[in-house]
N, C-alpha and C. Protein backbone atom coordinates (compact mmCIF):
# COMPACT_ATOMS: atom_id res chain seq x y z
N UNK A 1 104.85 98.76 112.20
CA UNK A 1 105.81 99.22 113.19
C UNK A 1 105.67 100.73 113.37
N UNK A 2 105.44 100.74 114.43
CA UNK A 2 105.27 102.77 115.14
C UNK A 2 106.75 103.13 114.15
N UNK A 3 106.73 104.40 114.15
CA UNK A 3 107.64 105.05 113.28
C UNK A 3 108.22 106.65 113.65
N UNK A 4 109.05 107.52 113.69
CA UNK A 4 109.25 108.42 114.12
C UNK A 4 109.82 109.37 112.94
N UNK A 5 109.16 110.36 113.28
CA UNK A 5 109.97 111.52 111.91
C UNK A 5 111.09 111.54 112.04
N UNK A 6 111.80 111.85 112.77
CA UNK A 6 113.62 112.08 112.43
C UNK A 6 114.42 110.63 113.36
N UNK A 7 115.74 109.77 112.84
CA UNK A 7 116.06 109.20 113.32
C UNK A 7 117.88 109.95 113.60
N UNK A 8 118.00 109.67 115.12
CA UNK A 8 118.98 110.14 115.33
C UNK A 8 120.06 109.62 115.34
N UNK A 9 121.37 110.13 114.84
CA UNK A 9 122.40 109.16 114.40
C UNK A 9 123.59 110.22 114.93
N UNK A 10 123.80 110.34 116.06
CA UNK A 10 124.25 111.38 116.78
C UNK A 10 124.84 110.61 118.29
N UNK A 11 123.92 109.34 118.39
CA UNK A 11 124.41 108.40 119.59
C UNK A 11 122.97 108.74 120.50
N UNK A 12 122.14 109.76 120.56
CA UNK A 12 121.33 110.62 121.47
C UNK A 12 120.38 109.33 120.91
N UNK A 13 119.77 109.03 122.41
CA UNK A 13 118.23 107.96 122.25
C UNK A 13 117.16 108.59 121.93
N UNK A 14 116.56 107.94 121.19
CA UNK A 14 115.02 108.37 120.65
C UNK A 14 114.18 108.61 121.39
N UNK A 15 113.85 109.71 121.62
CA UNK A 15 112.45 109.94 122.60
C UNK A 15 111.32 108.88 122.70
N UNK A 16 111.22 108.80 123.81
CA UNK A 16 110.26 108.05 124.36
C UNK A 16 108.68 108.04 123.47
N UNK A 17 108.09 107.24 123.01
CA UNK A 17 106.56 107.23 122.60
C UNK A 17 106.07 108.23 123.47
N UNK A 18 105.05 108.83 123.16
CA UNK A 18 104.37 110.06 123.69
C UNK A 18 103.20 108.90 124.27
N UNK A 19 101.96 109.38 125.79
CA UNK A 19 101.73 108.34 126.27
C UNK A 19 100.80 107.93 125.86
N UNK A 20 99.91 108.69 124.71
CA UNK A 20 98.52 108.67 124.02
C UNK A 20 98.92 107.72 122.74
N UNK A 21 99.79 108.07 122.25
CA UNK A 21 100.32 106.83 121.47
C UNK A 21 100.37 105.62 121.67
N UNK A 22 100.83 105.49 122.79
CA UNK A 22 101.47 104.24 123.06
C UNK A 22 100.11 103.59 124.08
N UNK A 23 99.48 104.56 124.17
CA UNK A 23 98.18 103.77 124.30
C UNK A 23 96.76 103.43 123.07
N UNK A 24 97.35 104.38 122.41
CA UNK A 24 96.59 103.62 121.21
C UNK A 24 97.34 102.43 120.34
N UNK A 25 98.55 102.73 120.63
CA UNK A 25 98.99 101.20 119.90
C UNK A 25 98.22 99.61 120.52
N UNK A 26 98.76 100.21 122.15
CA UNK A 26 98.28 99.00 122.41
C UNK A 26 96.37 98.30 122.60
N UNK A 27 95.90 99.71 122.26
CA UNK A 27 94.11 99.69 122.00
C UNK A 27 94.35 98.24 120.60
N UNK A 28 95.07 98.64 119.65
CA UNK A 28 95.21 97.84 118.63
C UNK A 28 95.72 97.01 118.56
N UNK A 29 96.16 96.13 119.40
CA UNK A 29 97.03 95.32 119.09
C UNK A 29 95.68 94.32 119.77
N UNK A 30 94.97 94.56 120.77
CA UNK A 30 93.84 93.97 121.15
C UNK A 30 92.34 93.53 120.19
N UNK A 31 92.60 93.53 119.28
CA UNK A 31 91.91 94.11 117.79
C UNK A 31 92.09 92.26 117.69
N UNK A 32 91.02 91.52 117.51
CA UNK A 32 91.39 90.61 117.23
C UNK A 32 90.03 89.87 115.68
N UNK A 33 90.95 90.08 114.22
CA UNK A 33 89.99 89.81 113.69
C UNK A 33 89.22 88.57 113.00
N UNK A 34 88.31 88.73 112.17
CA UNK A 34 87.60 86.99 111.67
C UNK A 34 88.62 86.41 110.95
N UNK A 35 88.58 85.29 110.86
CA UNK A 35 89.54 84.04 110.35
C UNK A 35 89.42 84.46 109.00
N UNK A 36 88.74 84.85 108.17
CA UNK A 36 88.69 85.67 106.76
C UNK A 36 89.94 86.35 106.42
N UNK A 37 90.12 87.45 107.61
CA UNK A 37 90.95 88.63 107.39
C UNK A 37 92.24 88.24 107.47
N UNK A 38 93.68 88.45 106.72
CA UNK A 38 94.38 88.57 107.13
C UNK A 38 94.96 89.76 107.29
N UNK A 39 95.61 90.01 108.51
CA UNK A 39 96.02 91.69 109.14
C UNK A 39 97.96 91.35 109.41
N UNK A 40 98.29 92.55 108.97
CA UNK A 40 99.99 92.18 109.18
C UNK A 40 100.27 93.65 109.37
N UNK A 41 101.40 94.01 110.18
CA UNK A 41 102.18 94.95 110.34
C UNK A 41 103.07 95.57 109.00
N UNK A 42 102.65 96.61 108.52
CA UNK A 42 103.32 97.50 107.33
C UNK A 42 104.35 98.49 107.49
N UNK A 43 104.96 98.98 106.76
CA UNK A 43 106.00 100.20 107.03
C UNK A 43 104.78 101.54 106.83
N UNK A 44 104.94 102.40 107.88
CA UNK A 44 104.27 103.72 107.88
C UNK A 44 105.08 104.46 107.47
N UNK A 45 104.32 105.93 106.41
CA UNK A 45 105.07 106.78 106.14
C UNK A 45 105.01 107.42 107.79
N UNK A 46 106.58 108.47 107.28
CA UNK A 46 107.05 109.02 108.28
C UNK A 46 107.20 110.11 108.22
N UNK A 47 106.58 111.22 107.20
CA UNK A 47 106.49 112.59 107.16
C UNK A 47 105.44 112.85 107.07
N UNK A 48 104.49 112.70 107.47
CA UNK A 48 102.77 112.90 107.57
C UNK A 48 102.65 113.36 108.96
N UNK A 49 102.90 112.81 109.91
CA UNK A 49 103.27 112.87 111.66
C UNK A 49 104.25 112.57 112.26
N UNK A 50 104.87 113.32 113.18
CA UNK A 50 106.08 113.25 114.04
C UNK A 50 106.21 111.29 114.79
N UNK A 51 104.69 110.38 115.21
CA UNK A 51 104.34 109.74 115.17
C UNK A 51 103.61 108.80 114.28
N UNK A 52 103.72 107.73 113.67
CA UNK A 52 103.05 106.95 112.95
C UNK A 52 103.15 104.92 113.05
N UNK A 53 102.08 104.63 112.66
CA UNK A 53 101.99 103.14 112.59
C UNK A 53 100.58 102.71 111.67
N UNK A 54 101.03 101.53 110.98
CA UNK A 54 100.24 101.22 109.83
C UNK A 54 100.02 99.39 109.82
N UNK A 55 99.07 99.26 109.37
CA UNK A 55 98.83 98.01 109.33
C UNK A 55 97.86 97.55 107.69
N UNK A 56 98.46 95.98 107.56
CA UNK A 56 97.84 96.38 105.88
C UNK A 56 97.01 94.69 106.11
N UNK A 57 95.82 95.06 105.28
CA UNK A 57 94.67 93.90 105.59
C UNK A 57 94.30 93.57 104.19
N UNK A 58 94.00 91.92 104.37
CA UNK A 58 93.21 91.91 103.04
C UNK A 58 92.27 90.74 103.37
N UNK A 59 91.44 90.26 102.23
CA UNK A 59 90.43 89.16 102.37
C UNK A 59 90.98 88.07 101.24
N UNK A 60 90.95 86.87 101.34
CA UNK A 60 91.15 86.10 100.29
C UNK A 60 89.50 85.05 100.74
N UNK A 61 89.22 84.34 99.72
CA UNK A 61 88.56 83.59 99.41
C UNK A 61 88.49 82.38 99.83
N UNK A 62 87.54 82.08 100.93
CA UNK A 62 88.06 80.79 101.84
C UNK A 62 88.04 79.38 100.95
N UNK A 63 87.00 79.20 99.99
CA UNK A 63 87.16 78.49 99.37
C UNK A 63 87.90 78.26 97.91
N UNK A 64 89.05 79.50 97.66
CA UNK A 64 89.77 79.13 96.96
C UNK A 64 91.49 78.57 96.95
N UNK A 65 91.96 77.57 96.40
CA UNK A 65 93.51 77.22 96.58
C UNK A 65 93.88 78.00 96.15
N UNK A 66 93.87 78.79 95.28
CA UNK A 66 95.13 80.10 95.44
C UNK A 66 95.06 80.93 96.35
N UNK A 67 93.64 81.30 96.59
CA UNK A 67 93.64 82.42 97.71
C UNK A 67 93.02 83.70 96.84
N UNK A 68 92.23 83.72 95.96
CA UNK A 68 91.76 84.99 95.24
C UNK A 68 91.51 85.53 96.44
N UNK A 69 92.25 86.93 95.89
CA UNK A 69 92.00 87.96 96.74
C UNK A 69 90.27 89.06 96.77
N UNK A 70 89.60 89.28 97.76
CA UNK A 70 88.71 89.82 97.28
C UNK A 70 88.35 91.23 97.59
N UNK A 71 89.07 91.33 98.67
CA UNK A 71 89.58 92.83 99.13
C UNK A 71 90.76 93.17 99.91
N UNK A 72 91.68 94.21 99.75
CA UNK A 72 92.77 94.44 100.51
C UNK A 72 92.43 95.79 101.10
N UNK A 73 93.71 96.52 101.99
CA UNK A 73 93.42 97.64 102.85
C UNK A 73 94.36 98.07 103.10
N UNK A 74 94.23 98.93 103.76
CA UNK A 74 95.61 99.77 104.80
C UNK A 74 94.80 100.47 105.96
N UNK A 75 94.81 100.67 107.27
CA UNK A 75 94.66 101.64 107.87
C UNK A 75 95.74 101.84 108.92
N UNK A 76 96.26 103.19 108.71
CA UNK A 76 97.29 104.19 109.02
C UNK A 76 96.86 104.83 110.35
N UNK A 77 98.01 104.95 111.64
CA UNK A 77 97.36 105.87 112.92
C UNK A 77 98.58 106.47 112.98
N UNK A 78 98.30 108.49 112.82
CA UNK A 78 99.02 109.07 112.56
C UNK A 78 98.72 110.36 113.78
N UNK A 79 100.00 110.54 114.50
CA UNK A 79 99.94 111.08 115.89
C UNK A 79 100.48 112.17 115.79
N UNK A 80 100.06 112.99 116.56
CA UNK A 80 100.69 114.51 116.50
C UNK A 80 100.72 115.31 117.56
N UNK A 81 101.38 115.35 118.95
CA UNK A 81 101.28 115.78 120.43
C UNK A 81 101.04 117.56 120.42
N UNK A 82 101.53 117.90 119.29
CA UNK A 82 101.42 119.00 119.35
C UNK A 82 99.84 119.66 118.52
N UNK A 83 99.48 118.51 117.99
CA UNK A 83 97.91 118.72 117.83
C UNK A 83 98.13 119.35 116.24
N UNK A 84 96.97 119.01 115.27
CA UNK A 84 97.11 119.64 114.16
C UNK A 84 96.02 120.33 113.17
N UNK A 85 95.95 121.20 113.13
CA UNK A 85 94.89 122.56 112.26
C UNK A 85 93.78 121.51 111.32
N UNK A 86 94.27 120.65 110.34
CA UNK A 86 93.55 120.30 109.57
C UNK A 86 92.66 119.44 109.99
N UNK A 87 93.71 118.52 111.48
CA UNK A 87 92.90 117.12 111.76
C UNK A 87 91.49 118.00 113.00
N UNK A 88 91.92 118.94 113.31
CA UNK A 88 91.22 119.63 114.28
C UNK A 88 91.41 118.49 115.60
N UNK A 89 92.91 118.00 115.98
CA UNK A 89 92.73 117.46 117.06
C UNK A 89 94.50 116.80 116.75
N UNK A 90 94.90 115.48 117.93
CA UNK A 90 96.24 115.28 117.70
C UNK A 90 95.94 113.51 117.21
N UNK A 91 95.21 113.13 116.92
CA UNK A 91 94.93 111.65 116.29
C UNK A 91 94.17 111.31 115.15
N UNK A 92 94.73 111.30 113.92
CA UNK A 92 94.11 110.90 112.92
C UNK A 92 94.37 109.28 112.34
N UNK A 93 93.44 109.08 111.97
CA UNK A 93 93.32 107.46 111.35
C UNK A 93 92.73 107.44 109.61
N UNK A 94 93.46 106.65 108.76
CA UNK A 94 93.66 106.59 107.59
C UNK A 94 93.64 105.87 107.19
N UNK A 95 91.79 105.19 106.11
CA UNK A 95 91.60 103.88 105.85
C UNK A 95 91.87 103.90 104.08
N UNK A 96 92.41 102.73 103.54
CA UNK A 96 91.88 102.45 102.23
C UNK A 96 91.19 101.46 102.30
N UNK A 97 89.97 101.05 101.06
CA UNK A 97 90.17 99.62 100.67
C UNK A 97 89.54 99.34 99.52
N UNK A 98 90.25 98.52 98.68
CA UNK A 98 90.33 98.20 97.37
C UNK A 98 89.36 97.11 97.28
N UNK A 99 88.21 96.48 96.50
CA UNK A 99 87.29 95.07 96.38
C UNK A 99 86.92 95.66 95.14
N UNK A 100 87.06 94.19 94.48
CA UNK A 100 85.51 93.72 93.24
C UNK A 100 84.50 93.77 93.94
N UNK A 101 84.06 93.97 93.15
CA UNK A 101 82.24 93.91 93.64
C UNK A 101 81.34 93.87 92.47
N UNK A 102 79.94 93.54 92.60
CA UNK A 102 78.71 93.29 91.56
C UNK A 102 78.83 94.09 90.49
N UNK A 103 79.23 93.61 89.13
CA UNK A 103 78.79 94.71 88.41
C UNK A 103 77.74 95.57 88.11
N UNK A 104 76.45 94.84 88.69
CA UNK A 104 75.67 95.46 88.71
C UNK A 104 75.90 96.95 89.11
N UNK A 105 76.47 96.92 90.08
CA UNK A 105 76.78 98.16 91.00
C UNK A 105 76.80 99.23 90.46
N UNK A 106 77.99 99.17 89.41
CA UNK A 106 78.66 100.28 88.84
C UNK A 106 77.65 101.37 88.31
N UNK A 107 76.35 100.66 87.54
CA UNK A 107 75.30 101.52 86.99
C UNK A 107 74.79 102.32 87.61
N UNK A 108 74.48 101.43 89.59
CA UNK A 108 73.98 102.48 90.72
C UNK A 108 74.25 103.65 90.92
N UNK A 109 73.71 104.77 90.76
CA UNK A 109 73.94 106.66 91.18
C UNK A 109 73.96 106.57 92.58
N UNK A 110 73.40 104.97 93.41
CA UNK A 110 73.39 105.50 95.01
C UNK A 110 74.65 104.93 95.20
N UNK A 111 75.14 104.00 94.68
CA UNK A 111 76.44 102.87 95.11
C UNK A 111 77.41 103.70 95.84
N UNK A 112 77.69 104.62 95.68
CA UNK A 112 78.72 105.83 96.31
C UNK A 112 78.45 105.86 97.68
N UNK A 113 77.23 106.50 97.66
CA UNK A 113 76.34 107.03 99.18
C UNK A 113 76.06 105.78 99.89
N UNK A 114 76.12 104.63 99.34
CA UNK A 114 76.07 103.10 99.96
C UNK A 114 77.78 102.71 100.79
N UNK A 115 78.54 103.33 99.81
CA UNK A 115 79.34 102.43 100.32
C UNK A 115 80.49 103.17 101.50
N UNK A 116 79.84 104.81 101.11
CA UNK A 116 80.56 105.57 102.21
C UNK A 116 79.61 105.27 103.58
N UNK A 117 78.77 105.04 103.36
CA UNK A 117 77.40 104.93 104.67
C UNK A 117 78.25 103.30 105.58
N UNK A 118 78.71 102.69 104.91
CA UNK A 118 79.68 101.56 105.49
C UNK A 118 80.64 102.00 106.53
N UNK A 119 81.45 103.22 106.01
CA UNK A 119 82.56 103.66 106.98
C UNK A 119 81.62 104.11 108.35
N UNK A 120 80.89 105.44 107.60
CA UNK A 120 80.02 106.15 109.33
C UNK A 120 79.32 104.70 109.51
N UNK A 121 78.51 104.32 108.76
CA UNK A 121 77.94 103.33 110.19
C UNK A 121 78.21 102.84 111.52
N UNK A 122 79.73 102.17 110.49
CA UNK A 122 80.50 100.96 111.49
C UNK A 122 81.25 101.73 112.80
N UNK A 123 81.78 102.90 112.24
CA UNK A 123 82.41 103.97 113.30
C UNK A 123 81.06 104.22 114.44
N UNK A 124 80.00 104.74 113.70
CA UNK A 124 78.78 105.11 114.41
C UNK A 124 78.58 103.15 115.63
N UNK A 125 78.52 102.62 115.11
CA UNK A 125 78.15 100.92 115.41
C UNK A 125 79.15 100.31 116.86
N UNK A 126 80.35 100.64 116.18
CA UNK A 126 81.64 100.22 117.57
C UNK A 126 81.93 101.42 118.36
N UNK A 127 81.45 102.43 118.48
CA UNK A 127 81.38 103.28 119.13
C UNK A 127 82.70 104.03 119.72
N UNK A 128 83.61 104.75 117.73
CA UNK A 128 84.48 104.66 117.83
C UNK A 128 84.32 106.72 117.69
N UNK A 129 84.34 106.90 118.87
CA UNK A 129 83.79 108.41 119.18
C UNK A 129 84.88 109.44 117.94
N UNK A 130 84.44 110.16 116.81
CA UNK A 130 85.69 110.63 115.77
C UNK A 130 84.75 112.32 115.25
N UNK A 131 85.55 113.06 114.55
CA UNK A 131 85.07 114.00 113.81
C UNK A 131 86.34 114.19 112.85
N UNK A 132 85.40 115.02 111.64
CA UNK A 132 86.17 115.61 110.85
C UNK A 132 86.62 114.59 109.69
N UNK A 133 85.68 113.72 109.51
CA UNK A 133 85.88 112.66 108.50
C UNK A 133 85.39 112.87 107.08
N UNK A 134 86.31 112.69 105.73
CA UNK A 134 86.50 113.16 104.71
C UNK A 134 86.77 112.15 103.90
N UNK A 135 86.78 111.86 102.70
CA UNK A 135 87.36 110.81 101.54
C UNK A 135 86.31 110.62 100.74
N UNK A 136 86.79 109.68 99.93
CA UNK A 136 86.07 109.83 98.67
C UNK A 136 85.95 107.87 98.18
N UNK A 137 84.65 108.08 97.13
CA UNK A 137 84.29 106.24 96.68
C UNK A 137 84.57 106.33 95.32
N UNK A 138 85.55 105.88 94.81
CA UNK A 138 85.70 105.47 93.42
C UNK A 138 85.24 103.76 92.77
N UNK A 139 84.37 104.07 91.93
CA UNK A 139 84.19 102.79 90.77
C UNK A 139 84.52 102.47 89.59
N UNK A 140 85.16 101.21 89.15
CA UNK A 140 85.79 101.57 88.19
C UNK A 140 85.39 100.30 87.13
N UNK A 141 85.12 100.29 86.30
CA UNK A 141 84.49 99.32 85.29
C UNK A 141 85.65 98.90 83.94
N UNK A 142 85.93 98.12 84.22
CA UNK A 142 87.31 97.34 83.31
C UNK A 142 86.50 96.13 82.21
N UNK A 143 86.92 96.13 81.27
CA UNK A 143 87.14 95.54 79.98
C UNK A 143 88.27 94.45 79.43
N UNK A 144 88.56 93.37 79.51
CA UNK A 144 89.90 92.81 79.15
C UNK A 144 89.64 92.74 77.68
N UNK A 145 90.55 92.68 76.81
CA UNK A 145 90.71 92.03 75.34
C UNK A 145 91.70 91.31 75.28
N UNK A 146 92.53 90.47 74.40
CA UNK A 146 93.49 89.67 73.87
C UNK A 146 93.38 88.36 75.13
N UNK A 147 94.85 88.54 75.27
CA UNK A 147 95.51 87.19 75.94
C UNK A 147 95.71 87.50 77.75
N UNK A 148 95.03 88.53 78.23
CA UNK A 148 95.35 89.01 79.64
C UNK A 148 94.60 87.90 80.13
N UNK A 149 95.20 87.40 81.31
CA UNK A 149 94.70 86.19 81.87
C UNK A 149 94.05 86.30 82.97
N UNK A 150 92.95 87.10 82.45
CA UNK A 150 91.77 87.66 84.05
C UNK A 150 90.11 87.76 83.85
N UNK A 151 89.43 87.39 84.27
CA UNK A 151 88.16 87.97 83.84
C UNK A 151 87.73 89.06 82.62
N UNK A 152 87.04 88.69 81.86
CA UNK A 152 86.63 89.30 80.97
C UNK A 152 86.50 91.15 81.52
N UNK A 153 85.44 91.47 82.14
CA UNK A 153 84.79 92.37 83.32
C UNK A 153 85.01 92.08 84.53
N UNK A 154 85.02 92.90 84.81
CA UNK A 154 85.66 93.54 86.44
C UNK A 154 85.18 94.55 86.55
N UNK A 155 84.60 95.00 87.83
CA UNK A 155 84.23 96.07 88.53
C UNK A 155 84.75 96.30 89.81
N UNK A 156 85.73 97.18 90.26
CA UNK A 156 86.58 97.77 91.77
C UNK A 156 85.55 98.84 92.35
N UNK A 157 85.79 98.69 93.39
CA UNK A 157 85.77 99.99 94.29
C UNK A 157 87.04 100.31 95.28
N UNK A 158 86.65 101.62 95.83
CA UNK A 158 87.78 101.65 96.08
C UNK A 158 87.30 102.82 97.50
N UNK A 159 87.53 103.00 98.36
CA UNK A 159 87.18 103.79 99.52
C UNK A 159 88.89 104.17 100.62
N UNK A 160 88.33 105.48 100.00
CA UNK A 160 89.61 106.13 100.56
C UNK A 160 89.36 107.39 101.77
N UNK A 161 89.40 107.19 102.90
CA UNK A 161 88.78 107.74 103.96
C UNK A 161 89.89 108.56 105.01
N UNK A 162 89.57 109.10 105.72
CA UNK A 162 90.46 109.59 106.92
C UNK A 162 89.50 110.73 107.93
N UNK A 163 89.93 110.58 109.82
CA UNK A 163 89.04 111.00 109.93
C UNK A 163 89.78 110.98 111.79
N UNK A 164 89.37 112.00 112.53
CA UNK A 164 90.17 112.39 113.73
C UNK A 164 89.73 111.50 114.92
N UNK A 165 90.47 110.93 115.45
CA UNK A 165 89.89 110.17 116.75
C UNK A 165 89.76 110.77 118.09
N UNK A 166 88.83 110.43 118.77
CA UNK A 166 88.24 111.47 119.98
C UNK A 166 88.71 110.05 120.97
N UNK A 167 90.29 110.49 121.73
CA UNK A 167 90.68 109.21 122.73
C UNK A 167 91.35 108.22 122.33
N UNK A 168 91.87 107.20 122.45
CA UNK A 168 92.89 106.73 122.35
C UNK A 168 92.61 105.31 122.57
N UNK A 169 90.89 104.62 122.36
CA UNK A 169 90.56 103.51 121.75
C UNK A 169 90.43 103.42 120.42
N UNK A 170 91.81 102.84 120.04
CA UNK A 170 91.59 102.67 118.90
C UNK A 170 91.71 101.26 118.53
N UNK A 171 91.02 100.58 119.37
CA UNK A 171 90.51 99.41 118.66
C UNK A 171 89.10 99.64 118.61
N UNK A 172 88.83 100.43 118.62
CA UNK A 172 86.99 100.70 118.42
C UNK A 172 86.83 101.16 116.73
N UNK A 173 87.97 101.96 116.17
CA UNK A 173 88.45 102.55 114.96
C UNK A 173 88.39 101.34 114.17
N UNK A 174 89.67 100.22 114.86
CA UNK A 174 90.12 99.38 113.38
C UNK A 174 88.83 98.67 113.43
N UNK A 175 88.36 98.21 114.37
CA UNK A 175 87.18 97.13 114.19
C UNK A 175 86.66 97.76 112.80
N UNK A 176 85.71 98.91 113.24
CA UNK A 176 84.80 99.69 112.35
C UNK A 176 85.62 99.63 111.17
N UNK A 177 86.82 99.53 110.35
CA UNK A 177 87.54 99.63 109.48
C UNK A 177 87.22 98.01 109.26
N UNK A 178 87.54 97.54 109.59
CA UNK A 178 87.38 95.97 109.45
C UNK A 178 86.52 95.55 109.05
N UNK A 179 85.19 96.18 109.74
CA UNK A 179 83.52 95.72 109.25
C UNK A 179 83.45 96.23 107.70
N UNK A 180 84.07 97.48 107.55
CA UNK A 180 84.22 97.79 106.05
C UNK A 180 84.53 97.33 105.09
N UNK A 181 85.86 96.71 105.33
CA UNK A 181 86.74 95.74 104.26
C UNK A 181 85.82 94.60 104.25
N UNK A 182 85.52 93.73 105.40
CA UNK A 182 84.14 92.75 104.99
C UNK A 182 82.68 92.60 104.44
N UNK A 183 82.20 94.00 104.62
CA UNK A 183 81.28 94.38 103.63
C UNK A 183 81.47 94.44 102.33
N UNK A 184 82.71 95.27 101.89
CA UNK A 184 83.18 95.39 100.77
C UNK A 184 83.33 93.86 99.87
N UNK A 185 84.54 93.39 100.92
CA UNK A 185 84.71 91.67 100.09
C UNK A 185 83.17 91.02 100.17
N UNK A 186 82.32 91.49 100.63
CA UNK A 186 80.87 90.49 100.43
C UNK A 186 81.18 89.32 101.35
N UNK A 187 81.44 89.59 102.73
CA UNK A 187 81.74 88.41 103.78
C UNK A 187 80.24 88.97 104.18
N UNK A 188 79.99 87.80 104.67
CA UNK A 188 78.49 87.44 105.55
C UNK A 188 78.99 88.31 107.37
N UNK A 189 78.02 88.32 107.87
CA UNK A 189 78.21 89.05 109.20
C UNK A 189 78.97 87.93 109.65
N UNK A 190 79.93 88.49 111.01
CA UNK A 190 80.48 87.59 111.56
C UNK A 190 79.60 86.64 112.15
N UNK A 191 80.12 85.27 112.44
CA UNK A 191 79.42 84.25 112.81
C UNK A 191 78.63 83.22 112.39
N UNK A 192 78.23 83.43 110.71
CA UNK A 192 77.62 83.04 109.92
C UNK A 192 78.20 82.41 108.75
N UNK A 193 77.84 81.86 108.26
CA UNK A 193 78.85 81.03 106.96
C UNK A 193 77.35 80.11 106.32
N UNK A 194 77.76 80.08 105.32
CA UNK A 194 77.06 79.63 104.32
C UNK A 194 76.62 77.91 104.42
N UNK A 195 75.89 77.34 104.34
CA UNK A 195 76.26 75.63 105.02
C UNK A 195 76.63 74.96 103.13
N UNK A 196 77.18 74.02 103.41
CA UNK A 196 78.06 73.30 101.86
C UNK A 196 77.00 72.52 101.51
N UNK A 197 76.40 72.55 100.63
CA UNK A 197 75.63 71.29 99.93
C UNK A 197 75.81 69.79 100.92
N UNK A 198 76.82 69.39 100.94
CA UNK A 198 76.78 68.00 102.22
C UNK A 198 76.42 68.16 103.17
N UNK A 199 76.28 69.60 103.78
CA UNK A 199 75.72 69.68 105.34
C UNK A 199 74.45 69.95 105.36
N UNK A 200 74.16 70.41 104.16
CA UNK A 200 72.43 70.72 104.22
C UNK A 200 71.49 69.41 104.53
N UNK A 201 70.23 69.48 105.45
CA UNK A 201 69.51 68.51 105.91
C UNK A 201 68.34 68.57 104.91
N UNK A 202 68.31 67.80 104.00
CA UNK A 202 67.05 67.89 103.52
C UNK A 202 65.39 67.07 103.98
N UNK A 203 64.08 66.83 103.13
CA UNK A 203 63.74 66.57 103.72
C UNK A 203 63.44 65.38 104.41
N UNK A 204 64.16 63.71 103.97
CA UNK A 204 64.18 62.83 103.91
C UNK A 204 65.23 62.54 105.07
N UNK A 205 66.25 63.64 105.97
CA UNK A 205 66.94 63.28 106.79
C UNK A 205 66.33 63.65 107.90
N UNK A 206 65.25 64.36 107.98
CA UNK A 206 63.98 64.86 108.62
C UNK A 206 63.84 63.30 110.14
């Protein structure tokens, strides 16, 4: 839900959405993603920008009944009419996202430079025109002992990004955010799926 820095309790109506806003909301709401993802409307902070709206994503596991989760997210669109010094512009966008991934990984010195090359790509890919993009890739290598009821080993990542939008498609943004979180969870490109042992043709059905 869009969000406003001060709420007035005075009887006086809330200013109107500013019109760049309210056209990037609705860039996003056109955002329509793979049957994988689930995407839901979050509470945005409201002292970051005079304007704000947030949305929180995750991946669960198509073939599991609980639903293991395999990556979650947030990305944040944080507005500012009066334009702001740091973002070098008045639209910034604000991704996380949290996944297991290969342990192998963790040993990788490139895995970092791999997994930030995910964000520019996909931005570079949907042709989500931005500057001034910053954040950081954390890996984190976990150990269980005793009675904790989880995988022995575990390996997270974690990609924490933010970065100024040039215009007010911002469904060109979440996509590229989206392609991320599905890289991350280890989803296959869209369109593709794995075939089940029963559907495979072998060579006797030839």
């Amino acid at each position: 839900m869009a969000q406003q820095r001060k709420r007035l309790d005075d009887g006086t109506p809330p200013p109107e959405r500013p019109v760049a806003f309210q056209a990037a909301l609705e860039a996003l709401a056109t955002v329509r993603p793979r049957p994988e993802v689930v995407v839901e409307q979050i509470p945005a902070p409201q002292r970051l920008a005079p304007w704000s709206s947030a949305i929180g994503v995750r991946v669960a596991h198509p073939d599991d009944e609980e639903e293991e989760e395999l990556a979650s997210g947030r990305f944040i669109l944080l507005y500012d009419p009066e334009g702001h010094d740091a973002w070098q512009g008045t639209t910034r966008c604000v991704g996380y996202v949290s996944a297991s991934t290969d342990s192998d990984m963790v040993d990788d010195s490139m895995f970092s430079e791999v997994a930030w090359s995910w964000l520019t790509d996909a931005l570079a890919e949907s042709g989500a025109a931005h500057h001034s993009v910053g954040g950081t890739v954390t890996r984190t290598a976990s150990t269980r002992f005793g009675s904790i009821a989880a995988p022995e080993h575990s390996v997270d990542v974690e990609i924490r990004a933010s970065w100024t939008a040039e215009g007010t498609d911002l469904d060109r943004h979440l996509t590229a955010f989206l392609e991320v979180l599905g890289t991350a969870a280890g989803l296959p490109p869209p369109g593709i799926r794995l075939l089940a042992a029963t559907e495979q043709t072998g060579p006797d059905d030839a």
